[in-house]
PDB file of N, CA and C in Angstrom:
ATOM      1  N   UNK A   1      -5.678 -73.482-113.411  1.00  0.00           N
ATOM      2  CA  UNK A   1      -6.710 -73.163-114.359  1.00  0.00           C
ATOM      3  C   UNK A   1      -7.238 -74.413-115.023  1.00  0.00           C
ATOM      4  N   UNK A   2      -7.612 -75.360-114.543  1.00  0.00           N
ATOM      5  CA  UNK A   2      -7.922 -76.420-114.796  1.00  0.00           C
ATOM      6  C   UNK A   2      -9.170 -76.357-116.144  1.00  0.00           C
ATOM      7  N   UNK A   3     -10.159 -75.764-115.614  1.00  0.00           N
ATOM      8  CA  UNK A   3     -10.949 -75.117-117.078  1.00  0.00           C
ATOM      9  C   UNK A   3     -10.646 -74.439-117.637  1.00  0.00           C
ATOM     10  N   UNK A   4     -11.633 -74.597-118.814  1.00  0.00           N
ATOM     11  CA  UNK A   4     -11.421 -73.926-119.852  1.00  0.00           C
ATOM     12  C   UNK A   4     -12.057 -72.020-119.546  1.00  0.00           C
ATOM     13  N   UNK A   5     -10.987 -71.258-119.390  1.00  0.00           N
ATOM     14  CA  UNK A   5     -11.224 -69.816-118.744  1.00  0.00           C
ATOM     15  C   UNK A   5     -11.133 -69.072-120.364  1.00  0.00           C
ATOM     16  N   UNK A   6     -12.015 -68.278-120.699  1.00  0.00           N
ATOM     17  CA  UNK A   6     -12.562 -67.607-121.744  1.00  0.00           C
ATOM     18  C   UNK A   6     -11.840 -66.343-121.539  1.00  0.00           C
ATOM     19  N   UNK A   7     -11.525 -65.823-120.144  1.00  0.00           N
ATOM     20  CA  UNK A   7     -11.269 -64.374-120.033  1.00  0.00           C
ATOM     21  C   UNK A   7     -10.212 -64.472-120.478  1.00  0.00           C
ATOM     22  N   UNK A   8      -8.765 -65.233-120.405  1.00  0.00           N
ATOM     23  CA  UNK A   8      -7.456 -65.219-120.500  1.00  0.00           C
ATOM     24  C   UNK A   8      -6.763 -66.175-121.325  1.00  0.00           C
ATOM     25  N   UNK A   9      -5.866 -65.692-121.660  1.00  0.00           N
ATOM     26  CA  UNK A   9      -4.658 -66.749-122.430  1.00  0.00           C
ATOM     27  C   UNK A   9      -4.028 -66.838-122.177  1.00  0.00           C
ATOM     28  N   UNK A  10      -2.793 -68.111-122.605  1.00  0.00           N
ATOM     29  CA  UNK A  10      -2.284 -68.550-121.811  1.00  0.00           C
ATOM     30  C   UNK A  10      -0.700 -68.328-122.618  1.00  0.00           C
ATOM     31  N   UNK A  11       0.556 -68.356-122.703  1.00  0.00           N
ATOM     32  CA  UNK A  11       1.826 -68.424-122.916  1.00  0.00           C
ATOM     33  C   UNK A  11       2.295 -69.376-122.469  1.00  0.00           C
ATOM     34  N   UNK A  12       2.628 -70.625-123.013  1.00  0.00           N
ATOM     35  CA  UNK A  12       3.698 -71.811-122.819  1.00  0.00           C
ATOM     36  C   UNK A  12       5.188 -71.452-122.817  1.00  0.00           C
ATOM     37  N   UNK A  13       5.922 -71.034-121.654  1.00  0.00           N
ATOM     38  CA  UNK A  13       7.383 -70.720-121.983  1.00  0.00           C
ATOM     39  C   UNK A  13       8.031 -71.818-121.155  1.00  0.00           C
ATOM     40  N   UNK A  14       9.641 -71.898-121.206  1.00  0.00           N
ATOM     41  CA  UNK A  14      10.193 -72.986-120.958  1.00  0.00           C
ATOM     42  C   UNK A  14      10.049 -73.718-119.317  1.00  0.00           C
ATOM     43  N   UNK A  15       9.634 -72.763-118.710  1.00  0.00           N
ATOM     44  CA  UNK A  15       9.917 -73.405-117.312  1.00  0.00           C
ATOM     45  C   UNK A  15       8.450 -72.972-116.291  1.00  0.00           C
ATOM     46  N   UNK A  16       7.515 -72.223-117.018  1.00  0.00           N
ATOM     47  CA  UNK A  16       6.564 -71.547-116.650  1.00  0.00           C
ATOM     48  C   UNK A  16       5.081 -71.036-117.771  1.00  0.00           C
ATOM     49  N   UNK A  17       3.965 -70.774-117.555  1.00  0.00           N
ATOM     50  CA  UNK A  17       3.033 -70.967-118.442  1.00  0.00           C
ATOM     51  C   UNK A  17       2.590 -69.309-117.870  1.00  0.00           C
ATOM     52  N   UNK A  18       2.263 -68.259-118.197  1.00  0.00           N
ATOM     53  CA  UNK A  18       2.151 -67.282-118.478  1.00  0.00           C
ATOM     54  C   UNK A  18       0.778 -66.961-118.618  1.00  0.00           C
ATOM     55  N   UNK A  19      -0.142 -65.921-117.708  1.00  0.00           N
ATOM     56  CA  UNK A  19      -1.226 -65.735-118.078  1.00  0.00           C
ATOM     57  C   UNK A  19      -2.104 -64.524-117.879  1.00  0.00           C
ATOM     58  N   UNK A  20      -2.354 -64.305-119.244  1.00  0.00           N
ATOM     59  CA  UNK A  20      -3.154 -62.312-119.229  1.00  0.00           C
ATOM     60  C   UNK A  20      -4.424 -62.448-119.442  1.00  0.00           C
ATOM     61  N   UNK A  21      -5.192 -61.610-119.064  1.00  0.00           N
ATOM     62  CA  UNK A  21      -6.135 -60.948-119.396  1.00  0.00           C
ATOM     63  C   UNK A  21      -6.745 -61.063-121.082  1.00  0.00           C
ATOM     64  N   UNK A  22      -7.798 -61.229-121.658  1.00  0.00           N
ATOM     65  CA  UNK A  22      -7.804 -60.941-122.824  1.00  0.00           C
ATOM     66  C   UNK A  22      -8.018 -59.886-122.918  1.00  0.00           C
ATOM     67  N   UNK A  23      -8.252 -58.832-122.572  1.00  0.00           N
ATOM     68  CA  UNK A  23      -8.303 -57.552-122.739  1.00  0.00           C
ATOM     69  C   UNK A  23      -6.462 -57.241-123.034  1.00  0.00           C
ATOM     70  N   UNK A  24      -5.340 -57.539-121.938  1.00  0.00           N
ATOM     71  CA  UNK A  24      -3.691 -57.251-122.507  1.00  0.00           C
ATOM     72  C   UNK A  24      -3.377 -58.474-123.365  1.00  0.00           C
ATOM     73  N   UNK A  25      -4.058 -59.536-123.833  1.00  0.00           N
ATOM     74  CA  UNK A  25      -3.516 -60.012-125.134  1.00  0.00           C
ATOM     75  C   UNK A  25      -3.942 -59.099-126.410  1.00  0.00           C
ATOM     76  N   UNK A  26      -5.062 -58.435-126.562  1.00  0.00           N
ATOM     77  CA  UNK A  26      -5.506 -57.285-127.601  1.00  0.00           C
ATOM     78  C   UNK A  26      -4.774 -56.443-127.800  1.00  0.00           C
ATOM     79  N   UNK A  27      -4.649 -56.006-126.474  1.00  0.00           N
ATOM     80  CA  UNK A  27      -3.558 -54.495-126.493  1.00  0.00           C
ATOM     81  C   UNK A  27      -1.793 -55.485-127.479  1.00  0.00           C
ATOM     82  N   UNK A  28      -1.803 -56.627-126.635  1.00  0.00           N
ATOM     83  CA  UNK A  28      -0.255 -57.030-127.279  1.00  0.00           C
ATOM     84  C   UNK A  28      -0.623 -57.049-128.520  1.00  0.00           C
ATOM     85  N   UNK A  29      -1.857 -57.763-129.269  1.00  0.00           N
ATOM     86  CA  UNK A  29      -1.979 -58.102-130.942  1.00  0.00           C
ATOM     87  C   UNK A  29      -2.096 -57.048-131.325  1.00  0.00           C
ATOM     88  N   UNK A  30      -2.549 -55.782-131.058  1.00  0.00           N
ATOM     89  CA  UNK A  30      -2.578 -54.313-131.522  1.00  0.00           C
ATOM     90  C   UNK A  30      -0.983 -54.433-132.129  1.00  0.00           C
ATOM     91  N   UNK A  31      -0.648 -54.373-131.486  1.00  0.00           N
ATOM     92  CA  UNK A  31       0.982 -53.786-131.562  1.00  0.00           C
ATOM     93  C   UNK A  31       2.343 -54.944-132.182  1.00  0.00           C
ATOM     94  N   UNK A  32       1.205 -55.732-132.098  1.00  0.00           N
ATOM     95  CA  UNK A  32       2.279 -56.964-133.120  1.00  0.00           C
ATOM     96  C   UNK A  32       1.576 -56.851-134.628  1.00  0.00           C
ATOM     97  N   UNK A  33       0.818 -56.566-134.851  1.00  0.00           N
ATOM     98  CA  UNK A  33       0.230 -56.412-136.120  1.00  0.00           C
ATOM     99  C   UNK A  33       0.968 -55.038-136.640  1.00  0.00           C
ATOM    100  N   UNK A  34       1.316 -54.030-135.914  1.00  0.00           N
ATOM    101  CA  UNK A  34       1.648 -53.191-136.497  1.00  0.00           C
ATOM    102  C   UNK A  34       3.756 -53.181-136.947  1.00  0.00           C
ATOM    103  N   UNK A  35       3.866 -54.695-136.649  1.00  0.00           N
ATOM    104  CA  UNK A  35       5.081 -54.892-136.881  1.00  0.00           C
ATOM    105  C   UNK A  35       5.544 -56.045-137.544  1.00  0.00           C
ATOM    106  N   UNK A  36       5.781 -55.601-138.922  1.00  0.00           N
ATOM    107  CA  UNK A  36       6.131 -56.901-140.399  1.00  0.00           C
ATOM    108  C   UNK A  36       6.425 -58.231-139.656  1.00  0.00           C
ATOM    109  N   UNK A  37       7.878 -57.988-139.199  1.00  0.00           N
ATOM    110  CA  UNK A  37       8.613 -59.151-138.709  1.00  0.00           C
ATOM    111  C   UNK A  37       7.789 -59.691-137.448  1.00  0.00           C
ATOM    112  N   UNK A  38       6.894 -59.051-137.133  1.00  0.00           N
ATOM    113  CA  UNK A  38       6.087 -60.140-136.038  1.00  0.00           C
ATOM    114  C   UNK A  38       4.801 -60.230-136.083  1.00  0.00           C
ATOM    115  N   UNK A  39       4.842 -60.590-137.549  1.00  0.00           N
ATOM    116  CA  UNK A  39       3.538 -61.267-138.363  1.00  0.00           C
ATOM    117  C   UNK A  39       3.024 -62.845-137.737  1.00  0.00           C
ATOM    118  N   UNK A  40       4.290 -63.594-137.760  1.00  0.00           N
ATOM    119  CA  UNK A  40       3.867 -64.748-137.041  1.00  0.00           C
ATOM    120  C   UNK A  40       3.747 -64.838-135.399  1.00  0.00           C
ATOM    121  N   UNK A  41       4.280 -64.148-135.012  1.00  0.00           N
ATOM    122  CA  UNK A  41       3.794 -64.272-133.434  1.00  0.00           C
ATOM    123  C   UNK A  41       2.483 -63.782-133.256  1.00  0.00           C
ATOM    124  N   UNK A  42       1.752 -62.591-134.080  1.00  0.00           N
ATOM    125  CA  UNK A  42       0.557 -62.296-133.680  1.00  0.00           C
ATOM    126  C   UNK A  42      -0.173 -63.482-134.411  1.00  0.00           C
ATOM    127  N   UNK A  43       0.018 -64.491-135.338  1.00  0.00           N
ATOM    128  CA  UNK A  43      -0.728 -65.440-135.840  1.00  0.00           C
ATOM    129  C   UNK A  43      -0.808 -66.759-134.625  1.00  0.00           C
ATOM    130  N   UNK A  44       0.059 -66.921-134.242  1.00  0.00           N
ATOM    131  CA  UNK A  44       0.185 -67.498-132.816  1.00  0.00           C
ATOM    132  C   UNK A  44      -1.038 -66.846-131.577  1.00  0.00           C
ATOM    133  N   UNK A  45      -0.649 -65.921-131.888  1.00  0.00           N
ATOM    134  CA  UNK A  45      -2.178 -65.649-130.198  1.00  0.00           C
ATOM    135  C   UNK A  45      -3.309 -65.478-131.128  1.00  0.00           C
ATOM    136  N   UNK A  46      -3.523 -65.051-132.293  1.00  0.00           N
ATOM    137  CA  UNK A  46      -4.621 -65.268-132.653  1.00  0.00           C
ATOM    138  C   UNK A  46      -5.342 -66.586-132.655  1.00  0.00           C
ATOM    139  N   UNK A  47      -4.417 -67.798-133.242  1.00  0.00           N
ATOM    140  CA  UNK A  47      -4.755 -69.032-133.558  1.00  0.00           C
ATOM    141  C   UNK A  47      -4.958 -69.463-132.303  1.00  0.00           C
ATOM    142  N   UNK A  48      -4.883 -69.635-131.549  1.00  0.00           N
ATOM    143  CA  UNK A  48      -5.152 -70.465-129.992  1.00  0.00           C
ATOM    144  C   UNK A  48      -6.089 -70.067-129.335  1.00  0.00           C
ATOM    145  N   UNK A  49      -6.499 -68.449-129.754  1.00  0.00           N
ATOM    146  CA  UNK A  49      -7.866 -68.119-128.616  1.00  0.00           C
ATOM    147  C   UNK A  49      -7.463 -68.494-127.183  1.00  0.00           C
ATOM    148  N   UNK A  50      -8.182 -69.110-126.316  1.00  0.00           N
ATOM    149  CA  UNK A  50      -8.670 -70.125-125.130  1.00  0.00           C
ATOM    150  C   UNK A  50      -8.550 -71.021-124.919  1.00  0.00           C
ATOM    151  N   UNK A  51      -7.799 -71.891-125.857  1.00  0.00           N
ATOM    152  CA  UNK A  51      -8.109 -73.655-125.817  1.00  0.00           C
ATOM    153  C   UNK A  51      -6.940 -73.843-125.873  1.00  0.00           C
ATOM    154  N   UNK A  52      -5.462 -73.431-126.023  1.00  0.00           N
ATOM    155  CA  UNK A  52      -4.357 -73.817-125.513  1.00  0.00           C
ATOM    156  C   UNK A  52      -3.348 -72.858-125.492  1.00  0.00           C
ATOM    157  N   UNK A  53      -2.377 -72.835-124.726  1.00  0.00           N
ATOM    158  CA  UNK A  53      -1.339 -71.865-124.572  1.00  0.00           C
ATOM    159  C   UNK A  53      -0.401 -71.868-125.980  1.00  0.00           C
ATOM    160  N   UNK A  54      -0.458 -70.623-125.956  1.00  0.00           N
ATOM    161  CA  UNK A  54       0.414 -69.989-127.415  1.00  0.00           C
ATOM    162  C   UNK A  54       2.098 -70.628-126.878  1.00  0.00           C
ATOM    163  N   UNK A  55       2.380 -70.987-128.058  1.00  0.00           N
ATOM    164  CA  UNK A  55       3.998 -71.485-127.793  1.00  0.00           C
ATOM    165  C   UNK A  55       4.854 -70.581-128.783  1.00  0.00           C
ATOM    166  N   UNK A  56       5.794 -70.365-128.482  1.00  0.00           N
ATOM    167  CA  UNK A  56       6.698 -69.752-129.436  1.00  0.00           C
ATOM    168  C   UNK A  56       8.171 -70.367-129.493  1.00  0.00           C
ATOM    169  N   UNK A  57       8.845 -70.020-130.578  1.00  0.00           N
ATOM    170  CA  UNK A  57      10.044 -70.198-130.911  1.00  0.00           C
ATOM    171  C   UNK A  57      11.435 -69.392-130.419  1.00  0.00           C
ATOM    172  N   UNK A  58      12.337 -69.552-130.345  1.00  0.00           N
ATOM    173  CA  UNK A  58      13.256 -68.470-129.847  1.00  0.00           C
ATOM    174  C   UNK A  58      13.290 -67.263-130.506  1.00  0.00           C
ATOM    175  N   UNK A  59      13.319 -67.254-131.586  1.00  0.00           N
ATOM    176  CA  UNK A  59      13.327 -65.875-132.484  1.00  0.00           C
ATOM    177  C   UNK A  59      11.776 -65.154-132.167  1.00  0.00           C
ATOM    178  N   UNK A  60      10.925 -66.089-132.308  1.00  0.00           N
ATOM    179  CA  UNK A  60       9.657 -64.963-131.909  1.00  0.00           C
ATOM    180  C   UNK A  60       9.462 -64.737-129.871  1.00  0.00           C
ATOM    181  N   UNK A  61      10.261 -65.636-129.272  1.00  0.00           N
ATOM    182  CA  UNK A  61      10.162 -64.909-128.125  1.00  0.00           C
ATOM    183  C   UNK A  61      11.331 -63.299-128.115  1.00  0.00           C
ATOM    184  N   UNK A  62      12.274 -63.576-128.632  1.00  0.00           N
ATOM    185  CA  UNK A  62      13.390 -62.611-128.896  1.00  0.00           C
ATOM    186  C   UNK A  62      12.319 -61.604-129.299  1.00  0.00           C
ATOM    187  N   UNK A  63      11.560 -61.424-130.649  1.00  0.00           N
ATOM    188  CA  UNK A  63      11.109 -60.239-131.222  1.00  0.00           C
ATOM    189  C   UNK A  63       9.966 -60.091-129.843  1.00  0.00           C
ATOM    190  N   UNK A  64       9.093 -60.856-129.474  1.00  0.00           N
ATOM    191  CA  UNK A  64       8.303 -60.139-128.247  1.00  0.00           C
ATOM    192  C   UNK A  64       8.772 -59.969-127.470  1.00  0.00           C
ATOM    193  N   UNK A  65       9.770 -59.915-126.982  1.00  0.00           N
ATOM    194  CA  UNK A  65      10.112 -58.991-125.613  1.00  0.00           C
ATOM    195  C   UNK A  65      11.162 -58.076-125.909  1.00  0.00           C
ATOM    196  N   UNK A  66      11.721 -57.527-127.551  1.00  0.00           N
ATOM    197  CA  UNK A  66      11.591 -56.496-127.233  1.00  0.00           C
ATOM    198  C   UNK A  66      10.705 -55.199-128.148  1.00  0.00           C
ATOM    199  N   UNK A  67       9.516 -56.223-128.511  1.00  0.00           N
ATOM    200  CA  UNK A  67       8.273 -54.999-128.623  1.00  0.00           C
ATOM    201  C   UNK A  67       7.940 -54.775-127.517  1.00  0.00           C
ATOM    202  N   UNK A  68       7.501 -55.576-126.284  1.00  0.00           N
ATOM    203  CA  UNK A  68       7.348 -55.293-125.098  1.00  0.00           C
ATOM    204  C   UNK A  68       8.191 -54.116-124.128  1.00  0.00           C
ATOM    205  N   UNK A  69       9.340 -54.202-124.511  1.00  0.00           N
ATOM    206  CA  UNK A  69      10.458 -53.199-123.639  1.00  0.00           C
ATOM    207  C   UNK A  69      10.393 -51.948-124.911  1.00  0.00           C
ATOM    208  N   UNK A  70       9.886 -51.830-125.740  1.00  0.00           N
ATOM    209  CA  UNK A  70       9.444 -50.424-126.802  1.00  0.00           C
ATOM    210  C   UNK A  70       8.703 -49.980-126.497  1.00  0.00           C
ATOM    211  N   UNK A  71       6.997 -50.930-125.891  1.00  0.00           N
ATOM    212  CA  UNK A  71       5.786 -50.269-125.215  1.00  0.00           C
ATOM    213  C   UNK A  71       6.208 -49.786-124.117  1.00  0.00           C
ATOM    214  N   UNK A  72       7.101 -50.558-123.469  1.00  0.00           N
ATOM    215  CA  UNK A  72       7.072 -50.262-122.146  1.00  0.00           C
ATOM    216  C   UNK A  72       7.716 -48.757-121.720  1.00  0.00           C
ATOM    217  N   UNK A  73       8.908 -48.390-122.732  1.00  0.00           N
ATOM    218  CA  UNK A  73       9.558 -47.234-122.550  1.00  0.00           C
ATOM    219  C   UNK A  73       8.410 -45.947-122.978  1.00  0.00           C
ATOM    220  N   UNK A  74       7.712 -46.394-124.003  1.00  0.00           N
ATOM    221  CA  UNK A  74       6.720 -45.518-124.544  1.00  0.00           C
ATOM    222  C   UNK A  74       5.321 -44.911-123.482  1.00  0.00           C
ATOM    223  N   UNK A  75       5.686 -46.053-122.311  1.00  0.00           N
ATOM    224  CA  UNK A  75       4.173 -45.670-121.268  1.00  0.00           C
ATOM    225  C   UNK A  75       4.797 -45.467-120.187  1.00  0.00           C
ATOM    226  N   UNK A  76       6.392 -44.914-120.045  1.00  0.00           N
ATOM    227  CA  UNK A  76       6.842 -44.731-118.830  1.00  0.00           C
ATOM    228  C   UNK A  76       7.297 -45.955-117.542  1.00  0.00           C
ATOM    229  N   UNK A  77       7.719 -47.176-118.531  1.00  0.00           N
ATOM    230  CA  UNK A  77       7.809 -47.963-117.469  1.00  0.00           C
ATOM    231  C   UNK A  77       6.748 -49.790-117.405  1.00  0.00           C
ATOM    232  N   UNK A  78       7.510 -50.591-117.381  1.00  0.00           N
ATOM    233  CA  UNK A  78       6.602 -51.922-117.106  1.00  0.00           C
ATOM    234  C   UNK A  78       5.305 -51.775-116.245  1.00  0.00           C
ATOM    235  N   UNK A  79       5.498 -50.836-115.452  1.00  0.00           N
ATOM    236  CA  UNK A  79       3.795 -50.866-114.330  1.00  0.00           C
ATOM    237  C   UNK A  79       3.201 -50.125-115.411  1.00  0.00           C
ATOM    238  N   UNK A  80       3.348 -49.177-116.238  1.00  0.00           N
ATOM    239  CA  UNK A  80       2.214 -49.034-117.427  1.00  0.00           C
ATOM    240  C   UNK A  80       2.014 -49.889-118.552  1.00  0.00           C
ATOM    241  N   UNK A  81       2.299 -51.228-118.676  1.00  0.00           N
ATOM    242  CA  UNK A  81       1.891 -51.671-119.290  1.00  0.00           C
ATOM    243  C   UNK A  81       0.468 -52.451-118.874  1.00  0.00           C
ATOM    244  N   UNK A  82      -0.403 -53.179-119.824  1.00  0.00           N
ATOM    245  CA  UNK A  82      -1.255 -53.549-119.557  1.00  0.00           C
ATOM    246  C   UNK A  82      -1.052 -54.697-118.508  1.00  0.00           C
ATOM    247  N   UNK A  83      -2.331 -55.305-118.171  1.00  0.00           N
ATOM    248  CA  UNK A  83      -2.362 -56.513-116.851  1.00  0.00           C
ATOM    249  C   UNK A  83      -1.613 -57.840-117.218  1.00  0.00           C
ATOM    250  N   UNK A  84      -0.527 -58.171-116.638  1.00  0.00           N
ATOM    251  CA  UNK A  84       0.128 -59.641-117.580  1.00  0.00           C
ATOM    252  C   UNK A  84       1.448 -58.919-117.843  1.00  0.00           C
ATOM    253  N   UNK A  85       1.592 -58.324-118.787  1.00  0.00           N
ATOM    254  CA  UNK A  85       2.475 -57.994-119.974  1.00  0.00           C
ATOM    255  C   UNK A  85       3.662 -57.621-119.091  1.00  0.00           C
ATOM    256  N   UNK A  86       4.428 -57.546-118.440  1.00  0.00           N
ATOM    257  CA  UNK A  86       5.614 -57.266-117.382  1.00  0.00           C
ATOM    258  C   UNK A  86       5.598 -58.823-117.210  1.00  0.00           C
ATOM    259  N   UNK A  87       4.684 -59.452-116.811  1.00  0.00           N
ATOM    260  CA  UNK A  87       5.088 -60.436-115.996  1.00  0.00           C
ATOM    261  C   UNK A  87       5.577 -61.686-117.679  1.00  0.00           C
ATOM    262  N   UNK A  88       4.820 -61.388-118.777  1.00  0.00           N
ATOM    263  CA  UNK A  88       5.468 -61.694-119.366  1.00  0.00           C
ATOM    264  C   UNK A  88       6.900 -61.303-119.771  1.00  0.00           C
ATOM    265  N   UNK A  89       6.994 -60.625-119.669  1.00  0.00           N
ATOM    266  CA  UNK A  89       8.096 -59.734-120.328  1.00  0.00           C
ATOM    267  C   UNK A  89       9.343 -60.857-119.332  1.00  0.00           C
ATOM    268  N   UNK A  90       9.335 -60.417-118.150  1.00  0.00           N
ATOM    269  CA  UNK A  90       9.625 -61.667-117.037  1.00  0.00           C
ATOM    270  C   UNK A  90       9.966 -62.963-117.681  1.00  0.00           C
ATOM    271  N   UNK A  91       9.310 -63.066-117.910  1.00  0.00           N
ATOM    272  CA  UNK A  91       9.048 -64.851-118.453  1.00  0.00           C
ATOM    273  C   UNK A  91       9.431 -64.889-119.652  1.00  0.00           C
ATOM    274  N   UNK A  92      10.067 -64.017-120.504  1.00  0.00           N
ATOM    275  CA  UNK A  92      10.566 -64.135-121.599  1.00  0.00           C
ATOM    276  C   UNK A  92      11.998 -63.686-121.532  1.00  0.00           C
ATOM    277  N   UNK A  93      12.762 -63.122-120.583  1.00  0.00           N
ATOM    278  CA  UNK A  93      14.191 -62.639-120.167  1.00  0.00           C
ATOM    279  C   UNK A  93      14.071 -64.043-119.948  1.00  0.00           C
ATOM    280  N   UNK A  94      13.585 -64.209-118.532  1.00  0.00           N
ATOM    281  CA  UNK A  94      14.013 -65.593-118.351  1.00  0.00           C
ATOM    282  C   UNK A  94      14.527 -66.979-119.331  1.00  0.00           C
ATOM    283  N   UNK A  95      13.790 -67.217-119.823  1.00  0.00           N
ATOM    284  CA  UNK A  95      13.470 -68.196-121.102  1.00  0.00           C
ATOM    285  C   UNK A  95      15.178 -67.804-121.722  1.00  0.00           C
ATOM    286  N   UNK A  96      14.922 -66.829-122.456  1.00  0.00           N
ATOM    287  CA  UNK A  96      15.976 -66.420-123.206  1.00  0.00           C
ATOM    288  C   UNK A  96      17.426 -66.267-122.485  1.00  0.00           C
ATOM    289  N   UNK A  97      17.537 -66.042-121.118  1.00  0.00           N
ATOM    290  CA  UNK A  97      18.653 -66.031-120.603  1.00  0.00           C
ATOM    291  C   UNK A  97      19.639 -67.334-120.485  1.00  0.00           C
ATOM    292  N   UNK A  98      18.276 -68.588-120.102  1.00  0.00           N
ATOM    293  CA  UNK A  98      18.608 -69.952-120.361  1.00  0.00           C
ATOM    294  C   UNK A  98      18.635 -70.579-120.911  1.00  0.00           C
ATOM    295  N   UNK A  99      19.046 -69.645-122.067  1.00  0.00           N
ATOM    296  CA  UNK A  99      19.158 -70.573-123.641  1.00  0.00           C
ATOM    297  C   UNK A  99      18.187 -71.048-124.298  1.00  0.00           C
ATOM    298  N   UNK A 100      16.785 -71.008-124.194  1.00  0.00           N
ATOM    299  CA  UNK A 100      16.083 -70.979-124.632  1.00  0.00           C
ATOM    300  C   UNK A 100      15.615 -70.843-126.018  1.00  0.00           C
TER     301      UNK A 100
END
């Protein structure tokens, strides 16, 4: 992705860079806004827009993946989640498995 791509954003995780749709980063800020303790992770994808990959901390990758595995049980499964969001979810076990 060498340019600057308007449709998508990007996730900086430890070993891999992560990338959705802006249409499933909305759906994710929907649902991080509606949760106190992950006030700052939705300030994170808000603040970056397009122009650089959202980075996070261990504790806010911890709290997003498992709002992610809450949506996911709620829509029957990771293939109902939106476009991206599994493969993040992916990329955030990972991260976290390796100490991250």
């Amino acid at each position: 992705m060498g340019e600057l791509d308007i449709h998508h954003v990007q996730i900086a995780l430890s070993h891999q860079t992560i990338t959705i749709p802006w249409e499933s980063r909305d759906a994710l800020l929907r649902r991080l806004r509606r949760v106190e303790s992950l006030a700052d992770v939705a300030r994170e994808f808000e603040a970056v827009g397009t122009s650089r990959p959202v980075k996070l901390n261990r504790e806010q990758k911890d709290g997003l993946l498992g709002l992610i595995a809450v949506w996911a049980d709620e829509v029957g499964g990771y293939s109902g989640l939106p476009e991206g969001v599994a493969k993040l979810w992916h990329g955030l076990v990972d991260d976290l498995a390796d100490g991250e």
